[in-house]
C-alpha atoms as a PDB file:
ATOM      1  CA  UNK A   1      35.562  21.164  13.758  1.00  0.00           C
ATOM      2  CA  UNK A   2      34.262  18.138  15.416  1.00  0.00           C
ATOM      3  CA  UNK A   3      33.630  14.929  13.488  1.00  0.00           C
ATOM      4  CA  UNK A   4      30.152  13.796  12.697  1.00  0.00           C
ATOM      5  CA  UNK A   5      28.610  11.915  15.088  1.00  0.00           C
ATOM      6  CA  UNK A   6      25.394  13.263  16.926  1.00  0.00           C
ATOM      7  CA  UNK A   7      24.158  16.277  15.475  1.00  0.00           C
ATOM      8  CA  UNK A   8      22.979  19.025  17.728  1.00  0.00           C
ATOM      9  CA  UNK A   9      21.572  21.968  17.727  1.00  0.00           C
ATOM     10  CA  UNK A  10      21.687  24.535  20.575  1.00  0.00           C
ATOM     11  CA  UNK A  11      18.805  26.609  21.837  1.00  0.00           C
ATOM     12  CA  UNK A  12      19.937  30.060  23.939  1.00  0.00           C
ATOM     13  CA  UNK A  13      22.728  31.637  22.594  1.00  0.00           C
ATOM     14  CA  UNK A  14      23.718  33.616  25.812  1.00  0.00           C
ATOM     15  CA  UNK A  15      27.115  32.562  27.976  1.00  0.00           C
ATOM     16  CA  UNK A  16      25.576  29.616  29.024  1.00  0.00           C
ATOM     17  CA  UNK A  17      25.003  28.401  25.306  1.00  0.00           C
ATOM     18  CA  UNK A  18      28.259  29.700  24.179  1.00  0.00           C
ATOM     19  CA  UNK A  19      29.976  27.395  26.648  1.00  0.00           C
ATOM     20  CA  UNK A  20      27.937  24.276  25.752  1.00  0.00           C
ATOM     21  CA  UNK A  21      28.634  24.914  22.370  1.00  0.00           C
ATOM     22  CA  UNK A  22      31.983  25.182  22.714  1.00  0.00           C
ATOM     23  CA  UNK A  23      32.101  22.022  24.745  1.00  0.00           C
ATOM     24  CA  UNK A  24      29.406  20.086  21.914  1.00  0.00           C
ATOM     25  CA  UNK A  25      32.647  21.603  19.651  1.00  0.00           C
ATOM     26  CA  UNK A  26      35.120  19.727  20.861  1.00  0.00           C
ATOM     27  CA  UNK A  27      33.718  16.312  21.481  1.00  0.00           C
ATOM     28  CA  UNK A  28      34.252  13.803  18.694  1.00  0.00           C
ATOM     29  CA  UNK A  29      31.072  12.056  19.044  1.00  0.00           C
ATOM     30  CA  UNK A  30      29.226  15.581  18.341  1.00  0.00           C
ATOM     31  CA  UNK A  31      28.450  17.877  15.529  1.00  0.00           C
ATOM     32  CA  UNK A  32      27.248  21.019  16.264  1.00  0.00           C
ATOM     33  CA  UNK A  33      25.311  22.017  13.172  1.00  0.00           C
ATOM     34  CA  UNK A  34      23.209  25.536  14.562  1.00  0.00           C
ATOM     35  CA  UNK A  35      22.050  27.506  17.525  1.00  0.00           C
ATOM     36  CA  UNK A  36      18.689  28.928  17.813  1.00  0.00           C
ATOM     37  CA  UNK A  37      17.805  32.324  19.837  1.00  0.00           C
ATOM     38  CA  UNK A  38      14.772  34.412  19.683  1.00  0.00           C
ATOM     39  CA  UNK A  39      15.945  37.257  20.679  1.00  0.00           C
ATOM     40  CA  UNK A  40      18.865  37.605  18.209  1.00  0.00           C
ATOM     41  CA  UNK A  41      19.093  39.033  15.019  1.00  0.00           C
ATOM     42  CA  UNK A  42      22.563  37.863  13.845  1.00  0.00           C
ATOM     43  CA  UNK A  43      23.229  35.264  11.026  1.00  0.00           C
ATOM     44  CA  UNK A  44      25.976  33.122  12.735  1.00  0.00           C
ATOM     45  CA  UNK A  45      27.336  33.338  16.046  1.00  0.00           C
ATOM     46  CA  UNK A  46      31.226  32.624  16.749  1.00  0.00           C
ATOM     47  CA  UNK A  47      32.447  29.166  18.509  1.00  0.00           C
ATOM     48  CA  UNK A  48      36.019  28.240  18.208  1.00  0.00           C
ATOM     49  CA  UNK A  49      37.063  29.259  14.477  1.00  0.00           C
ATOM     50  CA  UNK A  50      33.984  28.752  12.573  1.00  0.00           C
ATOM     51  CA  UNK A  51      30.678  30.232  12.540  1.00  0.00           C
ATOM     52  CA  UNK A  52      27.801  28.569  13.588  1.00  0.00           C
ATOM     53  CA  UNK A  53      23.871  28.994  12.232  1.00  0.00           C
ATOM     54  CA  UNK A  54      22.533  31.101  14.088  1.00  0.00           C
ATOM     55  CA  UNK A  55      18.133  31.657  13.768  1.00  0.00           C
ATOM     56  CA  UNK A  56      15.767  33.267  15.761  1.00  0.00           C
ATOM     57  CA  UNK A  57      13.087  31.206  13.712  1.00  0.00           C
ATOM     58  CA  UNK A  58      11.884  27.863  15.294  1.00  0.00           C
ATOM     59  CA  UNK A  59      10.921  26.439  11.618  1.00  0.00           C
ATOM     60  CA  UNK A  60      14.798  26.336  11.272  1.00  0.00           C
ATOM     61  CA  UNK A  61      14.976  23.580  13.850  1.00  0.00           C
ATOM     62  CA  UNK A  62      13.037  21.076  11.084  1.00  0.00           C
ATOM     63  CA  UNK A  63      15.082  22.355   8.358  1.00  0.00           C
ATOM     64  CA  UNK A  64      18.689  21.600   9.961  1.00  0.00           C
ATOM     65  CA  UNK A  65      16.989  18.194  11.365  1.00  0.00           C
ATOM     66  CA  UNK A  66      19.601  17.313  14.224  1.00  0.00           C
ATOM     67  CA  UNK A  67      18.898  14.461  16.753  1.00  0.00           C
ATOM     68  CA  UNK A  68      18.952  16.305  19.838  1.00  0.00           C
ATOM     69  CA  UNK A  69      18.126  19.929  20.878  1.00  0.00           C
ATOM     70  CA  UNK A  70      20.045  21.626  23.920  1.00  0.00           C
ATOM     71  CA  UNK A  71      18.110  24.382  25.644  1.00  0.00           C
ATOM     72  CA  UNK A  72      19.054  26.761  28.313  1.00  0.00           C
ATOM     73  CA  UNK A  73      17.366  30.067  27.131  1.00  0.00           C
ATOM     74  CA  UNK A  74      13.831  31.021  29.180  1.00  0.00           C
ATOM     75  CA  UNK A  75      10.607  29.832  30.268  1.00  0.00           C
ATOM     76  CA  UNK A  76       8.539  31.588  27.464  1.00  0.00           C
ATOM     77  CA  UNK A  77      10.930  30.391  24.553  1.00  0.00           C
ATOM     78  CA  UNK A  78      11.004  26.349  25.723  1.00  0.00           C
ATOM     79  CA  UNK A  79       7.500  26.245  26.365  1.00  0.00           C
ATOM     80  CA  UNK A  80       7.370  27.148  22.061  1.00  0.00           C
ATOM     81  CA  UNK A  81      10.901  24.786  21.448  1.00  0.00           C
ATOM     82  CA  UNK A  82       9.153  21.144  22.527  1.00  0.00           C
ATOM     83  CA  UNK A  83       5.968  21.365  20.575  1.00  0.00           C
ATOM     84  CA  UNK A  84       8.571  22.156  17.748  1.00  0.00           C
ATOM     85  CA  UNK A  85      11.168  19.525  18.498  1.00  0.00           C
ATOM     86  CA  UNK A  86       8.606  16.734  18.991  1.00  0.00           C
ATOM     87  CA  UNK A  87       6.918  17.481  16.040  1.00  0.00           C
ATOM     88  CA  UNK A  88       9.915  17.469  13.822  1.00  0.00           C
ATOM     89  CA  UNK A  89      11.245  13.918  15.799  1.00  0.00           C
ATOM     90  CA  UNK A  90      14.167  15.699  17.906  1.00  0.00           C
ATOM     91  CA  UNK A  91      14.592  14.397  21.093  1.00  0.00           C
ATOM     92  CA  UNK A  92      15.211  17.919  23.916  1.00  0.00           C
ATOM     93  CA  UNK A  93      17.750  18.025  26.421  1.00  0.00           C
ATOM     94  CA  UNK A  94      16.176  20.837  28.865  1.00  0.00           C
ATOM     95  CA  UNK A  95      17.702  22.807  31.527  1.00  0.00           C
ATOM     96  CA  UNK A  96      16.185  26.140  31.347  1.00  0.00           C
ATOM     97  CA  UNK A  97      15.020  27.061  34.769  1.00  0.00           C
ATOM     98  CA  UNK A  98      11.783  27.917  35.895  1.00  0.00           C
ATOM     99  CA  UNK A  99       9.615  26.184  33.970  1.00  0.00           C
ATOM    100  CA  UNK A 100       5.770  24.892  35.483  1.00  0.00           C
ATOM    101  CA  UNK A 101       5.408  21.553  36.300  1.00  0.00           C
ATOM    102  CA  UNK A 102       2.373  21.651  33.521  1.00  0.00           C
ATOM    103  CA  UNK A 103       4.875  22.058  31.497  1.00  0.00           C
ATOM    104  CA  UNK A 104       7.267  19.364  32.166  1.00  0.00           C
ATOM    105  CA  UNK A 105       4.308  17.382  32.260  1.00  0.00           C
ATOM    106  CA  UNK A 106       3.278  18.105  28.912  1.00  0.00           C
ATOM    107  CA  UNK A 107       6.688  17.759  27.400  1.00  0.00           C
ATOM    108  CA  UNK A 108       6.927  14.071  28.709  1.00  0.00           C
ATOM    109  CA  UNK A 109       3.497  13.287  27.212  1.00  0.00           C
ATOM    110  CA  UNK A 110       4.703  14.803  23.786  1.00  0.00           C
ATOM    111  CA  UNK A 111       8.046  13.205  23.912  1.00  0.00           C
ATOM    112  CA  UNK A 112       6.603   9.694  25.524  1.00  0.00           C
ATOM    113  CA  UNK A 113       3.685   9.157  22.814  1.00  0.00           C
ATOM    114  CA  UNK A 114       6.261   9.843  20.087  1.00  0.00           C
ATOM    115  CA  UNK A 115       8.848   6.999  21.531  1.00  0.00           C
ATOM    116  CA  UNK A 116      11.254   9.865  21.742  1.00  0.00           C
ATOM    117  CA  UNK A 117      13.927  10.137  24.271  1.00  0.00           C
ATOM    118  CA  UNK A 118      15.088  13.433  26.155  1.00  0.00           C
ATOM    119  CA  UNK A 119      16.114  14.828  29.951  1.00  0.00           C
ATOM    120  CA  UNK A 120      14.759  17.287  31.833  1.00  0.00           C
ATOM    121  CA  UNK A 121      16.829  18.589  34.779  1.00  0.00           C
ATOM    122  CA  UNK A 122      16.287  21.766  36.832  1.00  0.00           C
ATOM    123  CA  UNK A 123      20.495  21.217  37.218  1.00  0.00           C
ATOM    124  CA  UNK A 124      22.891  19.602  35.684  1.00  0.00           C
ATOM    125  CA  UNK A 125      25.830  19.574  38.188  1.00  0.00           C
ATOM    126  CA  UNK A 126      26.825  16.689  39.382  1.00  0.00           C
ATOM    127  CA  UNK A 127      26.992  18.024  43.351  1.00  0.00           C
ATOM    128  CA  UNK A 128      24.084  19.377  42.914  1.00  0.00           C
ATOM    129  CA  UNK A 129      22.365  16.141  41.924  1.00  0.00           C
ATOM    130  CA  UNK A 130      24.368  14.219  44.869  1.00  0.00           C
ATOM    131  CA  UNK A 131      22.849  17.623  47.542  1.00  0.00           C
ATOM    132  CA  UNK A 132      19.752  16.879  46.122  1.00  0.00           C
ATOM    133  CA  UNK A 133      20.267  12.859  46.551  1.00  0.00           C
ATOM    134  CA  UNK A 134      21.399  13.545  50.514  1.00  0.00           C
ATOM    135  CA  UNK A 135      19.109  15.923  51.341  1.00  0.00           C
ATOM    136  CA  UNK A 136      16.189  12.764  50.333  1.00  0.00           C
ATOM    137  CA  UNK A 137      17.959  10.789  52.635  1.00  0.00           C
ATOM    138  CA  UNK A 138      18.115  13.041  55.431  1.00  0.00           C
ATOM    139  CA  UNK A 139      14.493  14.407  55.264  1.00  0.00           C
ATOM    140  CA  UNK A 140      12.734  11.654  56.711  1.00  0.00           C
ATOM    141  CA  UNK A 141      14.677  11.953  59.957  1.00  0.00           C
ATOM    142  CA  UNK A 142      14.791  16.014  60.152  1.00  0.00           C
ATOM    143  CA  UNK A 143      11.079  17.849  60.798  1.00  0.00           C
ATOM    144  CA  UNK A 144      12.075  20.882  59.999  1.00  0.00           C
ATOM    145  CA  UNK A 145      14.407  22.502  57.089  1.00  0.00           C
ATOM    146  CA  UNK A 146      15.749  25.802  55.617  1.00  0.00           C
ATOM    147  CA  UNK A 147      16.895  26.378  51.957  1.00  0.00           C
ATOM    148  CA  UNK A 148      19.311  29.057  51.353  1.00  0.00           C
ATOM    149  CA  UNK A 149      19.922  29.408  47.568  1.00  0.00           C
ATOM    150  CA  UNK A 150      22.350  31.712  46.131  1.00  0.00           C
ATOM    151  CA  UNK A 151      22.537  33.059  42.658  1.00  0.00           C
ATOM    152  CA  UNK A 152      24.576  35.707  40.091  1.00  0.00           C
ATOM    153  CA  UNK A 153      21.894  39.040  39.684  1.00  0.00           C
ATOM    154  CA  UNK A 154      21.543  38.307  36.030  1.00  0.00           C
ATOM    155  CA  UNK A 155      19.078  35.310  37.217  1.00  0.00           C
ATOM    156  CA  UNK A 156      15.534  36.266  36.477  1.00  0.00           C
ATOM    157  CA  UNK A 157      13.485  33.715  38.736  1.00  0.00           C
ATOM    158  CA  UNK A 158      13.522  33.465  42.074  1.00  0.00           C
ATOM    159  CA  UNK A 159      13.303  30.716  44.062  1.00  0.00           C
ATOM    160  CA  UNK A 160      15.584  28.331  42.093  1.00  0.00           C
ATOM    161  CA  UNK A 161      14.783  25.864  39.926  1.00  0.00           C
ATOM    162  CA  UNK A 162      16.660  23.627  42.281  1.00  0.00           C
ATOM    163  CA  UNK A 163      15.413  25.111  45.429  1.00  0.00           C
ATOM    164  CA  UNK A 164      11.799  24.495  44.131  1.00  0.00           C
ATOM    165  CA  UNK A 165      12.683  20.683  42.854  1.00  0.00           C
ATOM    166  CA  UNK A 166      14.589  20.206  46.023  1.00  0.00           C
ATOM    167  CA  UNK A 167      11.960  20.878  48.283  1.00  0.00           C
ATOM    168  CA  UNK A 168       9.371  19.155  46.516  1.00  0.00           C
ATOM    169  CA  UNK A 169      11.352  15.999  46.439  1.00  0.00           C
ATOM    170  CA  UNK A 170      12.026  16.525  50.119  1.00  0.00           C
ATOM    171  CA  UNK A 171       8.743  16.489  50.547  1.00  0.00           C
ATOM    172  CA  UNK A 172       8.174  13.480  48.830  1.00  0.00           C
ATOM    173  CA  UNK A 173      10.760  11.569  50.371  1.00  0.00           C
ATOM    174  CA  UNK A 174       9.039  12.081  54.140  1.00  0.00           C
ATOM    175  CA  UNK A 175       5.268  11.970  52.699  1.00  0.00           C
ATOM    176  CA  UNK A 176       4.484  14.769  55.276  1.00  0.00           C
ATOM    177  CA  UNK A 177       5.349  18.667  55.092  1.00  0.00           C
ATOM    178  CA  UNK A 178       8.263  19.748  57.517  1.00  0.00           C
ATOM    179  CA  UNK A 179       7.270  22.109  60.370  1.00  0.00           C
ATOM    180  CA  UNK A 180       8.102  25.712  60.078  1.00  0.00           C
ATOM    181  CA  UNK A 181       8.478  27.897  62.549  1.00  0.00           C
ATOM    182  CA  UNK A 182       6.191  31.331  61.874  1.00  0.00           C
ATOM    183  CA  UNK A 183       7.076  34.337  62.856  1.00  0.00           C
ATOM    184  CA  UNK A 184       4.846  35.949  65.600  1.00  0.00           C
ATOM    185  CA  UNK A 185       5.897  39.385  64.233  1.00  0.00           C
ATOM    186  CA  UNK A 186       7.131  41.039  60.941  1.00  0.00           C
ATOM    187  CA  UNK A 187       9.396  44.126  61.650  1.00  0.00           C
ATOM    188  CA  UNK A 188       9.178  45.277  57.804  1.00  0.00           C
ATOM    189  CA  UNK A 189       5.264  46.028  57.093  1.00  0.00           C
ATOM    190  CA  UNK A 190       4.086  43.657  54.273  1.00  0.00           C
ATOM    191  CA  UNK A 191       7.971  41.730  54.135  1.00  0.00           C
ATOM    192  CA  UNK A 192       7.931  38.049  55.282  1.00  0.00           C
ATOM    193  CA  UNK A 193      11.533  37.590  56.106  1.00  0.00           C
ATOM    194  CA  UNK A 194      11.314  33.728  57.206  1.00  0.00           C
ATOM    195  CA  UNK A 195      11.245  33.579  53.173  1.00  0.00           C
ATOM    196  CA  UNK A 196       8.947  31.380  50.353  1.00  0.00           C
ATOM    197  CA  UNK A 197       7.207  27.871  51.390  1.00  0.00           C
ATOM    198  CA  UNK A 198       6.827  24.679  49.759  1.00  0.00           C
ATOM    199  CA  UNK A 199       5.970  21.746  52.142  1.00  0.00           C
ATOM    200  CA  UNK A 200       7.315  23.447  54.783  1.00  0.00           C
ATOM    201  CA  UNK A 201      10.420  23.898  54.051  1.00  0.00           C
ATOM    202  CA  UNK A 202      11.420  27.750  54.168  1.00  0.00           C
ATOM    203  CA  UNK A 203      13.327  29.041  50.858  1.00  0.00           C
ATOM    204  CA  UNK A 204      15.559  32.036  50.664  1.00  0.00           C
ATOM    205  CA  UNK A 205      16.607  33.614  47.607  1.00  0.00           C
ATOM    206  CA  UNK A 206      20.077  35.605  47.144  1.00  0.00           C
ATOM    207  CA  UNK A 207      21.224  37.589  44.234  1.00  0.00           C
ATOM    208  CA  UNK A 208      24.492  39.264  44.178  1.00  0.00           C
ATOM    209  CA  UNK A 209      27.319  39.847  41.544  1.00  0.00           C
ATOM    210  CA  UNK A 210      29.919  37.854  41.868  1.00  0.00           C
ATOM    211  CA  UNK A 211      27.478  34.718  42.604  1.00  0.00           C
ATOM    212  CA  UNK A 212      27.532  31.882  40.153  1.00  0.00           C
ATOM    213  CA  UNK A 213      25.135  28.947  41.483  1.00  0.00           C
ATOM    214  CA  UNK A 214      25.209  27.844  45.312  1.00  0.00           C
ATOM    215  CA  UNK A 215      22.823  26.046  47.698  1.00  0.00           C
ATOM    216  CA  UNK A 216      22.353  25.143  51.048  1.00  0.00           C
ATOM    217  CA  UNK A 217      20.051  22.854  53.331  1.00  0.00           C
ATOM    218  CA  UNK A 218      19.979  23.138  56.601  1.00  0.00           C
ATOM    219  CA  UNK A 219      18.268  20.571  58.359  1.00  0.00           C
ATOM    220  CA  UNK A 220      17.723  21.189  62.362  1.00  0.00           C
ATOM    221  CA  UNK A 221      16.899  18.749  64.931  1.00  0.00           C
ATOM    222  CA  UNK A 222      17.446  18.259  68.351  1.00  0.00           C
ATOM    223  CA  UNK A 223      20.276  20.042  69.722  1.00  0.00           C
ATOM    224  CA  UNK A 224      21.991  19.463  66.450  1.00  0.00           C
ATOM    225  CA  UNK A 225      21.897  20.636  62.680  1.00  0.00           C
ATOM    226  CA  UNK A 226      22.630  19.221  59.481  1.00  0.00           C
ATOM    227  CA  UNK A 227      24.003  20.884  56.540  1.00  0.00           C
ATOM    228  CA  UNK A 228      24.653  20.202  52.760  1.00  0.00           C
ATOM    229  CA  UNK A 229      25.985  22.655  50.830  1.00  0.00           C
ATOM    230  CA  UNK A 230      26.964  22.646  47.052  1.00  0.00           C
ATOM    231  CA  UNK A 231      28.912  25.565  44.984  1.00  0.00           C
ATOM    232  CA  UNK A 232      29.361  25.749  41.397  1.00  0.00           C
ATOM    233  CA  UNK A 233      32.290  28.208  41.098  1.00  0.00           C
ATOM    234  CA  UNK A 234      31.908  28.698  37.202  1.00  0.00           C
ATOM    235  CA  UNK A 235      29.299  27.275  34.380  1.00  0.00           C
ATOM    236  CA  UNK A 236      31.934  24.557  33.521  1.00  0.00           C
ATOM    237  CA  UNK A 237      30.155  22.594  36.267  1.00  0.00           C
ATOM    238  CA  UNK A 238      27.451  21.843  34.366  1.00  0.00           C
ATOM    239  CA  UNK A 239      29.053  21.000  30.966  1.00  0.00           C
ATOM    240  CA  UNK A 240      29.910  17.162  31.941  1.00  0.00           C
ATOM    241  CA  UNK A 241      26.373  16.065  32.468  1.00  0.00           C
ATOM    242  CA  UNK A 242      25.112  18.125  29.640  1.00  0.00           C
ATOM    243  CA  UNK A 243      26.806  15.984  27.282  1.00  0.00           C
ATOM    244  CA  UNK A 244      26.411  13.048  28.980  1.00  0.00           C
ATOM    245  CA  UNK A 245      22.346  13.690  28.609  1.00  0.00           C
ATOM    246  CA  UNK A 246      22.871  14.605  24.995  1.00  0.00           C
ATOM    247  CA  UNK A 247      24.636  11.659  24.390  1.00  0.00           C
ATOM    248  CA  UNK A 248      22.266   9.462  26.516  1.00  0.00           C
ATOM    249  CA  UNK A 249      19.194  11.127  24.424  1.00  0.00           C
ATOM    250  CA  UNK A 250      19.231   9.118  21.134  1.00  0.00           C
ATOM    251  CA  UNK A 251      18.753   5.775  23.033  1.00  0.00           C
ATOM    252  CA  UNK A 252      16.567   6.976  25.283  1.00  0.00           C
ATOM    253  CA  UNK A 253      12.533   6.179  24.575  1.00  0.00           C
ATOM    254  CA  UNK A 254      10.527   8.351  27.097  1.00  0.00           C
ATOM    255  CA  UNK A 255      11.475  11.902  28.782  1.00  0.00           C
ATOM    256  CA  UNK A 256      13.658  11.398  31.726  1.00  0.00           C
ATOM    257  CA  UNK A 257      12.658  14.091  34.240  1.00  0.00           C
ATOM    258  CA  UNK A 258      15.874  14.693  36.534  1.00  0.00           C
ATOM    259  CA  UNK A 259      19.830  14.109  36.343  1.00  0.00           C
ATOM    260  CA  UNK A 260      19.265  11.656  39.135  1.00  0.00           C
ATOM    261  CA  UNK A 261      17.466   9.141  37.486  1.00  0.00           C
ATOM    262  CA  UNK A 262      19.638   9.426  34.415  1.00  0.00           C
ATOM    263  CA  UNK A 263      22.646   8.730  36.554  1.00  0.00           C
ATOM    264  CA  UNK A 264      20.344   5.676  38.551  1.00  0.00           C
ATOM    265  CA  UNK A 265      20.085   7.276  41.567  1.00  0.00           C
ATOM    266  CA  UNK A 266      16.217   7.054  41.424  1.00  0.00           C
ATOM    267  CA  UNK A 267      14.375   4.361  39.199  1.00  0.00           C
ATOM    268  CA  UNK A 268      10.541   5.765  39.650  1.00  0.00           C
END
């Protein structure tokens, strides 16, 4: 069991949250005092040899009073979790995907006008952040772009968190919307193959077994293309930066939205 140090609880309970907890196990500088999941009905779930707190009941999350909350469960249960934490002076680490940008925006208001600290990032690997960083660079000098996003079947959204965050910041990096090529004719009646579009940027969506979490842009230009490609070959990818944000979180005083600016690659 870990020493005390800062006490966390974590929210989703599925193989994701089984590997953070794990990880929030075996660091020194953590406790891991619960886990919270909505959609279980089990008193204590298994990590390492003890058993850990398990509640489906977000009134637990002011009785075991950590300092941070991790959550990687769904859209539906975090938009109930930061009221919750706020209100009970627990600063969220977020990474469930999906979620509305009303929301994020809400959840930095909550967490900003109680001098709280916490992270939001649609992805917490650390290639993933640097793609992300690249692709910013390169999209002022590219006018047109394609992201190809590649995902395990288990995962319930599509595009990406990333995709979607990667595009918009795309777009904001060039302050104009790529141009996209339309296609003059679709072969499968009410199917548009050339795939979703945010700023003009096309996205693509794959889901297959065997898939963990990949990405790539592909910039094209003039008789030459561009591409950045990142590949998370297991869910360990993201644990490093997960704990670095929970450990960042109790110092913090405002929600940082994004990995990148909690690693200084963007000060806005």
């Amino acid at each position: 069991m870990a020493s005390p140090g800062i006490r966390v609880v974590m929210s989703g309970a599925g193989n994701m949250g089984r590997q953070i907890m794990t990880a929030i196990e075996a660091a020194d500088d953590l406790e891991l005092i619960g886990a919270l999941d909505g959609l279980s009905t089990e008193p204590s779930v298994e990590i390492g040899d003890r058993a850990v707190p398990l509640s489906n009941s977000l009134d637990s999350l002011a009785a075991w009073s950590p300092d941070v909350v991790v959550d990687f469960s769904n859209a539906e249960w975090t938009v109930k979790l930061i009221p919750a934490a706020v209100e009970a002076g627990i600063r969220p680490v977020i990474g469930t995907s999906g979620l509305p940008d009303e929301v994020v925006a809400d959840a930095a208001r909550r967490v900003n006008e109680a001098n709280l600290g916490g992270v939001i990032a649609a992805n917490f690997a650390l290639g993933a952040v640097l793609m992300m960083h690249l692709a910013n660079v390169a999209a002022p000098l590219f006018d047109s772009v394609e992201i190809i996003e590649q995902h395990h079947d288990g995962k319930v959204d599509a595009p990406s968190g990333t995709a979607v965050a990667t595009a918009q910041s795309m777009r904001a990096a060039r302050d104009s919307d790529f141009s996209r090529k339309e296609a003059e004719r679709h072969n499968l009646d009410g199917y548009d193959s050339r795939g979703a579009e945010l700023g003009g940027a096309s996205l693509h969506s794959v889901r297959l077994p065997g898939l963990v979490a990949h990405q790539v842009i592909v910039f094209g230009g003039n008789d030459e293309t561009l591409t950045i490609r990142h590949d998370s070959m297991s869910r360990a990818s993201f644990i490093p930066e997960i704990l670095r944000a929970v450990r960042a979180a109790p110092a913090l005083d405002h929600l940082v939205i994004g990995l990148d600016r909690l690693l200084g690659l963007r000060t806005d």
